[in-house]
Protein backbone atom coordinates (compact mmCIF):
# COMPACT_ATOMS: atom_id res chain seq x y z
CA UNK A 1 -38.48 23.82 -83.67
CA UNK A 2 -35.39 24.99 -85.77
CA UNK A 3 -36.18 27.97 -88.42
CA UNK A 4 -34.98 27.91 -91.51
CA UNK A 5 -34.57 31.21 -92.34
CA UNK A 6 -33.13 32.98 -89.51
CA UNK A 7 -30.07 34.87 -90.91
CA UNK A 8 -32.04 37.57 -92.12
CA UNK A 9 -31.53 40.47 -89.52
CA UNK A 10 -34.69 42.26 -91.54
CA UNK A 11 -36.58 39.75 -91.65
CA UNK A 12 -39.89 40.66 -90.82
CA UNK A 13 -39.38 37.58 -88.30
CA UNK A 14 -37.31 40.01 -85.93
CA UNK A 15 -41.27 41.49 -84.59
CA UNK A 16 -42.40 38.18 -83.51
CA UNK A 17 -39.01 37.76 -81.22
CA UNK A 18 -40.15 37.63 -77.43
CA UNK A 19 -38.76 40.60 -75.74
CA UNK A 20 -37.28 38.41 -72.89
CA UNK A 21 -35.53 35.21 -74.26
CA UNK A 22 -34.81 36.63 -77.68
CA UNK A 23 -36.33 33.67 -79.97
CA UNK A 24 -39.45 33.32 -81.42
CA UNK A 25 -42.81 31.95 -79.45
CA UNK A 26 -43.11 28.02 -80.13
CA UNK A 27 -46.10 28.01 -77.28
CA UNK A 28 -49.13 30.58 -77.02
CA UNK A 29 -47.10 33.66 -77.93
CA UNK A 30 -49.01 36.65 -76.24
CA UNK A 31 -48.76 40.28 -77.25
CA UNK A 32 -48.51 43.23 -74.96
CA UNK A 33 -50.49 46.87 -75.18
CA UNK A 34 -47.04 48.52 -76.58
CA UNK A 35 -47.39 45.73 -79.53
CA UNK A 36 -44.33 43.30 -78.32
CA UNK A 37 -44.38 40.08 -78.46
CA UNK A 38 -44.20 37.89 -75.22
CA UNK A 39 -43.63 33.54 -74.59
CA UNK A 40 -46.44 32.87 -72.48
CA UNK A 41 -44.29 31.47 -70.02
CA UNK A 42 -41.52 34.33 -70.09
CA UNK A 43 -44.67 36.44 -69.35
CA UNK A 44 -45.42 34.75 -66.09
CA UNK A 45 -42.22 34.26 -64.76
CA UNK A 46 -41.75 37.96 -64.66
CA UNK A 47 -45.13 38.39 -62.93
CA UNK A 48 -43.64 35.84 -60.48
CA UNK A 49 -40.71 37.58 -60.36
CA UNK A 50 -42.45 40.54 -59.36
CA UNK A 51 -44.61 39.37 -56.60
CA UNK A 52 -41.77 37.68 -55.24
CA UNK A 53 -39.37 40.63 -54.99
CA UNK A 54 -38.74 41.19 -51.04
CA UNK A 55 -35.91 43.71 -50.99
CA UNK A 56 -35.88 45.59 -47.39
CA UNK A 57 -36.78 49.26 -47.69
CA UNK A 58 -37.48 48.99 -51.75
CA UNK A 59 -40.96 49.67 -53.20
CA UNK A 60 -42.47 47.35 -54.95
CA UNK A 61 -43.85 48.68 -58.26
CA UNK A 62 -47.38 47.50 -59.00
CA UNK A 63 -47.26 46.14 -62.64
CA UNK A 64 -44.43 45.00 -64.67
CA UNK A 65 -42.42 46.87 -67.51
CA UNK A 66 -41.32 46.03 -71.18
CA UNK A 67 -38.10 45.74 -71.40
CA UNK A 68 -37.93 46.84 -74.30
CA UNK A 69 -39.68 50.81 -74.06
CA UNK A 70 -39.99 50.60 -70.18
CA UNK A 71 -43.89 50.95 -70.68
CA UNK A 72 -46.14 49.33 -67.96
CA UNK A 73 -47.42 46.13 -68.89
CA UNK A 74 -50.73 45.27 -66.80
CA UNK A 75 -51.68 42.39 -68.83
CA UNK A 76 -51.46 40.87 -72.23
CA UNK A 77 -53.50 39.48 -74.76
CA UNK A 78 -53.04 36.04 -77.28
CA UNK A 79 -51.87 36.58 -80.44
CA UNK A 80 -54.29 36.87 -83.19
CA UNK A 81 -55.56 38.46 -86.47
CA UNK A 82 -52.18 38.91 -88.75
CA UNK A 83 -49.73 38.91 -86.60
CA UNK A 84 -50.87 35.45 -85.76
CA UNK A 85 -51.14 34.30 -89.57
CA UNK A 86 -47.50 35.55 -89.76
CA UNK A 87 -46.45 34.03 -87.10
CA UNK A 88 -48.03 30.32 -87.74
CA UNK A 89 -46.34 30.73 -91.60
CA UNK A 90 -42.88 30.51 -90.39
CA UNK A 91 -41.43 28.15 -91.61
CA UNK A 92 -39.51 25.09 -89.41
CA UNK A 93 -37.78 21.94 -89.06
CA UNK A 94 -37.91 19.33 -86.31
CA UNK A 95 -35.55 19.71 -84.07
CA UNK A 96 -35.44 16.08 -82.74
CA UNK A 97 -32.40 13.85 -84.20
CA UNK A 98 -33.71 11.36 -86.70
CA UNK A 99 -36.66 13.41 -88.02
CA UNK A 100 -37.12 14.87 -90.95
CA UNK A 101 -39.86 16.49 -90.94
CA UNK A 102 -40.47 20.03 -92.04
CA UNK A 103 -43.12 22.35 -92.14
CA UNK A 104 -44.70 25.59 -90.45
CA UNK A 105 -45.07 26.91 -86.82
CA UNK A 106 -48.57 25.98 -87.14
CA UNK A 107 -48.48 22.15 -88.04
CA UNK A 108 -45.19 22.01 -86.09
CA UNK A 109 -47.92 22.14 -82.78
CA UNK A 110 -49.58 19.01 -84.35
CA UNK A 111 -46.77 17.30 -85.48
CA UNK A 112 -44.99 17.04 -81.84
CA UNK A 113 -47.63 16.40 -79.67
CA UNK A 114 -49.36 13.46 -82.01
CA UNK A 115 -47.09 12.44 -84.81
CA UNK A 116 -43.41 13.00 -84.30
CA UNK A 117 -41.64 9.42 -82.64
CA UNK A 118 -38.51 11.31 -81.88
CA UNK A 119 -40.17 13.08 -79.79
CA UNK A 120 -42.60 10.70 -78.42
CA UNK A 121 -39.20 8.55 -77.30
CA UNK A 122 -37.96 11.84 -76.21
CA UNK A 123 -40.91 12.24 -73.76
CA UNK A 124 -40.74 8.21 -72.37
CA UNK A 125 -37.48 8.48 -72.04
CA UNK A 126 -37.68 11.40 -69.88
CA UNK A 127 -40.56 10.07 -68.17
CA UNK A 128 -38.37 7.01 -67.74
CA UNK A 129 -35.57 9.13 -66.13
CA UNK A 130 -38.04 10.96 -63.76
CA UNK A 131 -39.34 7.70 -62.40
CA UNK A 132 -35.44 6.68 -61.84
CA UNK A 133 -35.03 10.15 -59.66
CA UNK A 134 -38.10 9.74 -58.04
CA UNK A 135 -37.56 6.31 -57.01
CA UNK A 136 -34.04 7.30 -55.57
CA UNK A 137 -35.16 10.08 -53.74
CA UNK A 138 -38.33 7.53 -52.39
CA UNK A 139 -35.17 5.31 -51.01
CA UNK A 140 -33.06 7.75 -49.45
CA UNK A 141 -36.11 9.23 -48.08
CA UNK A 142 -37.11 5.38 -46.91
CA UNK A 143 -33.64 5.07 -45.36
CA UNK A 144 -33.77 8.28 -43.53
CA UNK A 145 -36.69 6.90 -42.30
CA UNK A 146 -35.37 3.64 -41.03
CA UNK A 147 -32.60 5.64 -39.43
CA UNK A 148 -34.80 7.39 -37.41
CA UNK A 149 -36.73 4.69 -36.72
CA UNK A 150 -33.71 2.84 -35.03
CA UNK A 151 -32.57 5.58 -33.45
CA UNK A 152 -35.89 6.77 -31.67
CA UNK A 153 -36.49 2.68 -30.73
CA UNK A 154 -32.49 2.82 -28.98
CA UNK A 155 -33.57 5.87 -26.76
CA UNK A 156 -36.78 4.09 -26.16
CA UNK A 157 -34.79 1.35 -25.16
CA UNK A 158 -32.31 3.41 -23.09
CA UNK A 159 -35.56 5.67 -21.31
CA UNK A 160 -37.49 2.12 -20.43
CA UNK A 161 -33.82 0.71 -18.28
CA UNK A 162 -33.04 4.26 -16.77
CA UNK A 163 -36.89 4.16 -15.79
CA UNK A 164 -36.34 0.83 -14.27
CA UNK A 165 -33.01 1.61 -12.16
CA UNK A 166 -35.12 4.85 -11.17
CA UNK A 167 -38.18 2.75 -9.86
CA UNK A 168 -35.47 0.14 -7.88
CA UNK A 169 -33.73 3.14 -6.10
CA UNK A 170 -37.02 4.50 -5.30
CA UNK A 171 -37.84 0.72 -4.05
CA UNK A 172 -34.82 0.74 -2.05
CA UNK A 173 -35.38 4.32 -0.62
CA UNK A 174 -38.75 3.53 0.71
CA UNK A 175 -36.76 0.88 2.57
CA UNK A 176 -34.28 2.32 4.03
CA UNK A 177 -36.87 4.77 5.38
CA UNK A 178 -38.99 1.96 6.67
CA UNK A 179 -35.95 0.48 8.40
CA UNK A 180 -34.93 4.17 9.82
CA UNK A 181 -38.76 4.80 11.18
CA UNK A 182 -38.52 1.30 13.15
CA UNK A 183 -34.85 1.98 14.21
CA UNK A 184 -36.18 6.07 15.63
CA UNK A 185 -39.44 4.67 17.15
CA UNK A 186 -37.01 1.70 19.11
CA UNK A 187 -34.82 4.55 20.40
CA UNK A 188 -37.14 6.94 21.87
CA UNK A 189 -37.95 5.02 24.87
CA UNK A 190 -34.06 4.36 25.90
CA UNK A 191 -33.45 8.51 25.16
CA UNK A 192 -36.16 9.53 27.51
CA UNK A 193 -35.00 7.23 30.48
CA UNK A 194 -31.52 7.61 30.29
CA UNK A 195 -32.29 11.86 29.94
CA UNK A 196 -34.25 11.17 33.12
CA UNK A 197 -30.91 9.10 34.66
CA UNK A 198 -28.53 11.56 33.37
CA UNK A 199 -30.97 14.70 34.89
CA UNK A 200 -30.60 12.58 38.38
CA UNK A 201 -26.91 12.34 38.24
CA UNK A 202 -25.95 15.81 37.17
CA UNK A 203 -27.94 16.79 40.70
CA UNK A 204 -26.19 14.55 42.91
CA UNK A 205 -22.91 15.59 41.75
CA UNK A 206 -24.27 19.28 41.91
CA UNK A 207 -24.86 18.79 45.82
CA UNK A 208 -21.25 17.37 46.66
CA UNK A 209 -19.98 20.71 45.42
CA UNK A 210 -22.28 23.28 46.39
CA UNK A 211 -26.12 23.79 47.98
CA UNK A 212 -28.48 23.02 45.76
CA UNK A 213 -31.03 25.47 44.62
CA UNK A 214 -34.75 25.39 45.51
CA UNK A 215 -36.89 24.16 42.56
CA UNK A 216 -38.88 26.65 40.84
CA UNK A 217 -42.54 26.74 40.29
CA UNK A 218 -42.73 27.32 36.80
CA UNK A 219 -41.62 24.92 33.88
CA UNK A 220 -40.19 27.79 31.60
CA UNK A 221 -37.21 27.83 34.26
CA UNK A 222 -35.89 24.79 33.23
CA UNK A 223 -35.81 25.52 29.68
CA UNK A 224 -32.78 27.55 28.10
CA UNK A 225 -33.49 31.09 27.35
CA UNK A 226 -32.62 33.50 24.22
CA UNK A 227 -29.80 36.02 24.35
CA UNK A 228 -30.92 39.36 23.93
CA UNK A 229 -28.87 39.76 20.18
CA UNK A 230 -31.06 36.39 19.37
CA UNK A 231 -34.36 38.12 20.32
CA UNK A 232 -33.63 40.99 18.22
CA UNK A 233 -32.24 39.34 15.35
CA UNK A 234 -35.79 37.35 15.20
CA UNK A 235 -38.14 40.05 15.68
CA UNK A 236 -36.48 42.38 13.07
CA UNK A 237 -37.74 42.57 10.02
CA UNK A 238 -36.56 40.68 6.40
CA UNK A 239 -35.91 42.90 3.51
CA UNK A 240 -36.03 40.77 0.23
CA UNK A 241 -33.67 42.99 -2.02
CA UNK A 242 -34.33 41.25 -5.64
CA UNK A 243 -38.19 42.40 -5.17
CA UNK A 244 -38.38 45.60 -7.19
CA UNK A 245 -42.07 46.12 -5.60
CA UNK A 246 -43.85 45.57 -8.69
CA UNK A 247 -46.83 43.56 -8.37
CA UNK A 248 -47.95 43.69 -12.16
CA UNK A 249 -47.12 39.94 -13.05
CA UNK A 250 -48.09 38.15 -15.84
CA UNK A 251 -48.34 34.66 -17.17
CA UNK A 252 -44.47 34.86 -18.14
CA UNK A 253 -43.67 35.85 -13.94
CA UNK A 254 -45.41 32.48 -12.46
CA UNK A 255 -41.88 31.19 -11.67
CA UNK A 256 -40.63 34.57 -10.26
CA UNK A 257 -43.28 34.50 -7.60
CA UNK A 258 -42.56 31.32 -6.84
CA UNK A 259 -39.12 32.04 -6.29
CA UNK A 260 -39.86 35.34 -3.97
CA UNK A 261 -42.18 33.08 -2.18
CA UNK A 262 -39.25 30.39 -1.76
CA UNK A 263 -36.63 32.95 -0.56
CA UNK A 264 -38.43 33.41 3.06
CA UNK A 265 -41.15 30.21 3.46
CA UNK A 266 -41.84 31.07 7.04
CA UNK A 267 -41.00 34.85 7.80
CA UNK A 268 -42.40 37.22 5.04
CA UNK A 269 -40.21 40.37 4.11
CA UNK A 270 -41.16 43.32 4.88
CA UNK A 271 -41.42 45.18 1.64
CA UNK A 272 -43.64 42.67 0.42
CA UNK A 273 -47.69 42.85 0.43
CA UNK A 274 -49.09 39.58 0.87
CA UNK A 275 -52.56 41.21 -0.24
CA UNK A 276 -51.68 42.35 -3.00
CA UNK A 277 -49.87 38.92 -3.84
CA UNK A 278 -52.92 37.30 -3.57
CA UNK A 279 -54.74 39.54 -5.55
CA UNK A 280 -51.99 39.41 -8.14
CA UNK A 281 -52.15 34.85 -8.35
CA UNK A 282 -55.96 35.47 -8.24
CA UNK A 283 -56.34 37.81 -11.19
CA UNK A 284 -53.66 36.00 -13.46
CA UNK A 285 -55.61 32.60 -12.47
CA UNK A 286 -59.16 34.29 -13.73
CA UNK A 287 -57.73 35.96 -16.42
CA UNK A 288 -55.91 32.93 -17.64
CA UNK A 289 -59.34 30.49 -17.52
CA UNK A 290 -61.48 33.71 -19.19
CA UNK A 291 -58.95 33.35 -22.25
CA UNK A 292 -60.00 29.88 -22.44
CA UNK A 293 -57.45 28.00 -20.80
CA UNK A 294 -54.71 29.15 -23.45
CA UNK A 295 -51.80 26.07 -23.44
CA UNK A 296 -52.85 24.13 -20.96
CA UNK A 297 -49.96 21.73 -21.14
CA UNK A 298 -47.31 24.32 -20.61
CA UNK A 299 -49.41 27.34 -17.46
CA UNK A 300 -51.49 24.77 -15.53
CA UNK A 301 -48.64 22.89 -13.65
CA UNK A 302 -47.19 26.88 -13.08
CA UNK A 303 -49.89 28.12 -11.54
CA UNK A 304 -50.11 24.73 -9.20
CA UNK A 305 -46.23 24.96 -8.35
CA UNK A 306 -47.38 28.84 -7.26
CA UNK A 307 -50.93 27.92 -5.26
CA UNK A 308 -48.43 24.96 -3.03
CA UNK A 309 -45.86 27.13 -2.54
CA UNK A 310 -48.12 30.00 -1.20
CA UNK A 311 -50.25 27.11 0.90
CA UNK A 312 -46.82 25.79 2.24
CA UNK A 313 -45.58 29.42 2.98
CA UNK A 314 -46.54 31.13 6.31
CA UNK A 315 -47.35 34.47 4.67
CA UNK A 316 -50.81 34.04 4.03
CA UNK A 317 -53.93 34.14 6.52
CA UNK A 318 -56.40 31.20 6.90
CA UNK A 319 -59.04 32.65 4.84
CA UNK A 320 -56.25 33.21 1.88
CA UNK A 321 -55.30 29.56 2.10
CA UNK A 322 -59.07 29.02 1.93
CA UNK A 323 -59.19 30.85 -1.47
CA UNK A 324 -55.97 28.99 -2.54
CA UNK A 325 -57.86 25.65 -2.11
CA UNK A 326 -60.59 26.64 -3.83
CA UNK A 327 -58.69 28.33 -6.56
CA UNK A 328 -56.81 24.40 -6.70
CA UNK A 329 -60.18 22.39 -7.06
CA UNK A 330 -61.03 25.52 -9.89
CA UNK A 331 -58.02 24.23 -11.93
CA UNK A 332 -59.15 20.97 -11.97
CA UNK A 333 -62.91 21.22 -12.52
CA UNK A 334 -61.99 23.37 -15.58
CA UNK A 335 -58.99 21.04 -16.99
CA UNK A 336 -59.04 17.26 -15.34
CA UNK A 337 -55.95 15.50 -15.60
C-alpha cells in the first residue's frame, strides 16, 4: 500500500521502518530483542545470507547483526501489544491503478487478498504471464529434447553400419585364413621331398670336388650350432629398468603389471620376483572381493587382462598357473557375466 502521511520525518511512523529496506512492514512485521523493526522476509533473507556466506579463510559468525546498533540478533519475535495497534492504524491507499480504496494497514490485509479487483486482475494476469514462460521454457526444453533425440538415433545409425562392415571384414578374414590353412597343409608334402632331393644333390656335387666325409652317429651333427656370443647373449640375464622394485600395487597398478609382464613374455628379468608377483595379484584379487566387489564394471576385466597375461607368460611355475586358474573360475563364481 501507499501511505498517506509519509512526509513527516518525526513521525512516530519512522520506528515501525524495517531496518533493511527502509519502508514500513506491509506483511508480518517482526521485531528484534534491540526493539527494531524487521519485514519478515528481509529477516530471512539475511539468515540465508548468512548460512550461505562461503568466503575462503573468513569465519563465519554464528548469528546475524542489526544493522542498525550492530547487536546480535538470534531470533525475532511478531509484532504485538502497541506497537502492533500503531502499526495496523496507519493509514493507506491502494496502490493498484483504478482503485480507490483507502483505509488502514490493518483492513488493507483484507482488502487485497479478498476484495480489491485491481489486484485480483493483477494476480491472473501474472498468473497468465507465468503460464506463457513456463510453456516456452516446456518447448525449448521439448526441442532440446528432440535434438538429442535425432542426434543419439544418427550415431545409432552410424554404430549399427560400422558394426556391420566390422562383422564382413571379420567374415572375410576367417576366409582368407581358411584358404591360407588349405594352401600351407598342400605345400608341406612338396617342401619335405624336394628338401630330401635338394639334400641328395648338394652331396653328389660335394663328391666331384672333394672326399666326402663319413656320416656321423648322432643327429645333433647335422643341425647348425650357436656361436659362442649367441650362447652368452641367451643365458645372460634381462634387467627390466622401468621396474622400480616396488611390489606394493594397488587396484590403480593392474595395468602396470600387465605391462612389466608384457615387456619380457618368455624370459623373466632378473630384478623381478615372480613370488612376490604372485603374492602381490593374489592379495589385490582377495582384497578386492572382501570389499565387496567394489565397481565391478570398471576392475573385473583388469584383473582378467592380468591373470592371462601371467598364464601366457613363462615366469610362473605350474602350481602358480594352478592358482591363476583357480583365482579365474573365483572371478566368475563371485560376478557371472
Amino acid at each position: 500500500p501507499i501511505l498517506l502521511h509519509k512526509d513527516s520525518e518525526t513521525s512516530i511512523y519512522q520506528d515501525l521502518v524495517c531496518s533493511v529496506c527502509l519502508e514500513i512492514p506491509i506483511w508480518n512485521p517482526v521485531v528484534s530483542p534491540c526493539d527494531h523493526v524487521f519485514c519478515r522476509e528481509c529477516y530471512d533473507e539475511m539468515v540465508n545470507c548468512l548460512n550461505a556466506t562461503t568466503v575462503p579463510g573468513a569465519v563465519r559468525p554464528a548469528h546475524i547483526c542489526c544493522p542498525l546498533d550492530r547487536k546480535e540478533i538470534r531470533s525475532v519475535t511478531p509484532m504485538k501489544g502497541v506497537l502492533r495497534r500503531v502499526w495496523e492504524s496507519i493509514q493507506v491507499k491502494c496502490p493498484y491503478e483504478g482503485c480507490a480504496w483507502r483505509g488502514t494497514m490493518g483492513m488493507y490485509l483484507d482488502h487485497a487478498s479478498e476484495r480489491c479487483q485491481a489486484a485480483s486482475a493483477e494476480r491472473k494476469k501474472n498468473a497468465n504471464a507465468n503460464e506463457e514462460d513456463d510453456k516456452e521454457a516446456l518447448a525449448a526444453q521439448v526441442m532440446y529434447l528432440l535434438t538429442e533425440l535425432k542426434h543419439m538415433s544418427e550415431m545409432c545409425e552410424i554404430m549399427a553400419v560400422s558394426g556391420e562392415e566390422q562383422d564382413r571384414k571379420i567374415c572375410s578374414l576367417e576366409r582368407e585364413n581358411r584358404k591360407l590353412k588349405q594352401q600351407l597343409s598342400q605345400l608341406r608334402p612338396k617342401k619335405q621331398q624336394g628338401g630330401r632331393g635338394g639334400e641328395a644333390g648338394s652331396r653328389q656335387q660335394r663328391r666331384g670336388g672333394q672326399q666326402q666325409a663319413p656320416p656321423s652317429s648322432s643327429p645333433r651333427a647335422s643341425m647348425p650350432q650357436p656361436t659362442v656370443q649367441e650362447t652368452q647373449a641367451s643365458q645372460e640375464p634381462t634387467v627390466d629398468p622401468y621396474f622400480d622394485g616396488n611390489y606394493a600395487w594397488t587396484m590403480n597398478d593392474l595395468s602396470e603389471i600387465v605391462a612389466l609382464v608384457e615387456r619380457n613374455p618368455t624370459r623373466k628379468p632378473s630384478n623381478v620376483d615372480r613370488n612376490k608377483v604372485f603374492e602381490a595379484i593374489r592379495n589385490l584379487q582377495g582384497r578386492w572381493i572382501r570389499s565387496g566387489g567394489l565397481d565391478p564394471d570398471l576392475w573385473i576385466d583388469q584383473l582378467e587382462d592380468v591373470i592371462d597375461v601371467c598364464m601366457s607368460s613363462s615366469w610362473f611355475s605350474a602350481n602358480q598357473n594352478s592358482r591363476f586358474e583357480e583365482m579365474q573360475d573365483t572371478l566368475f563364481d563371485e560376478y557371472p557375466i
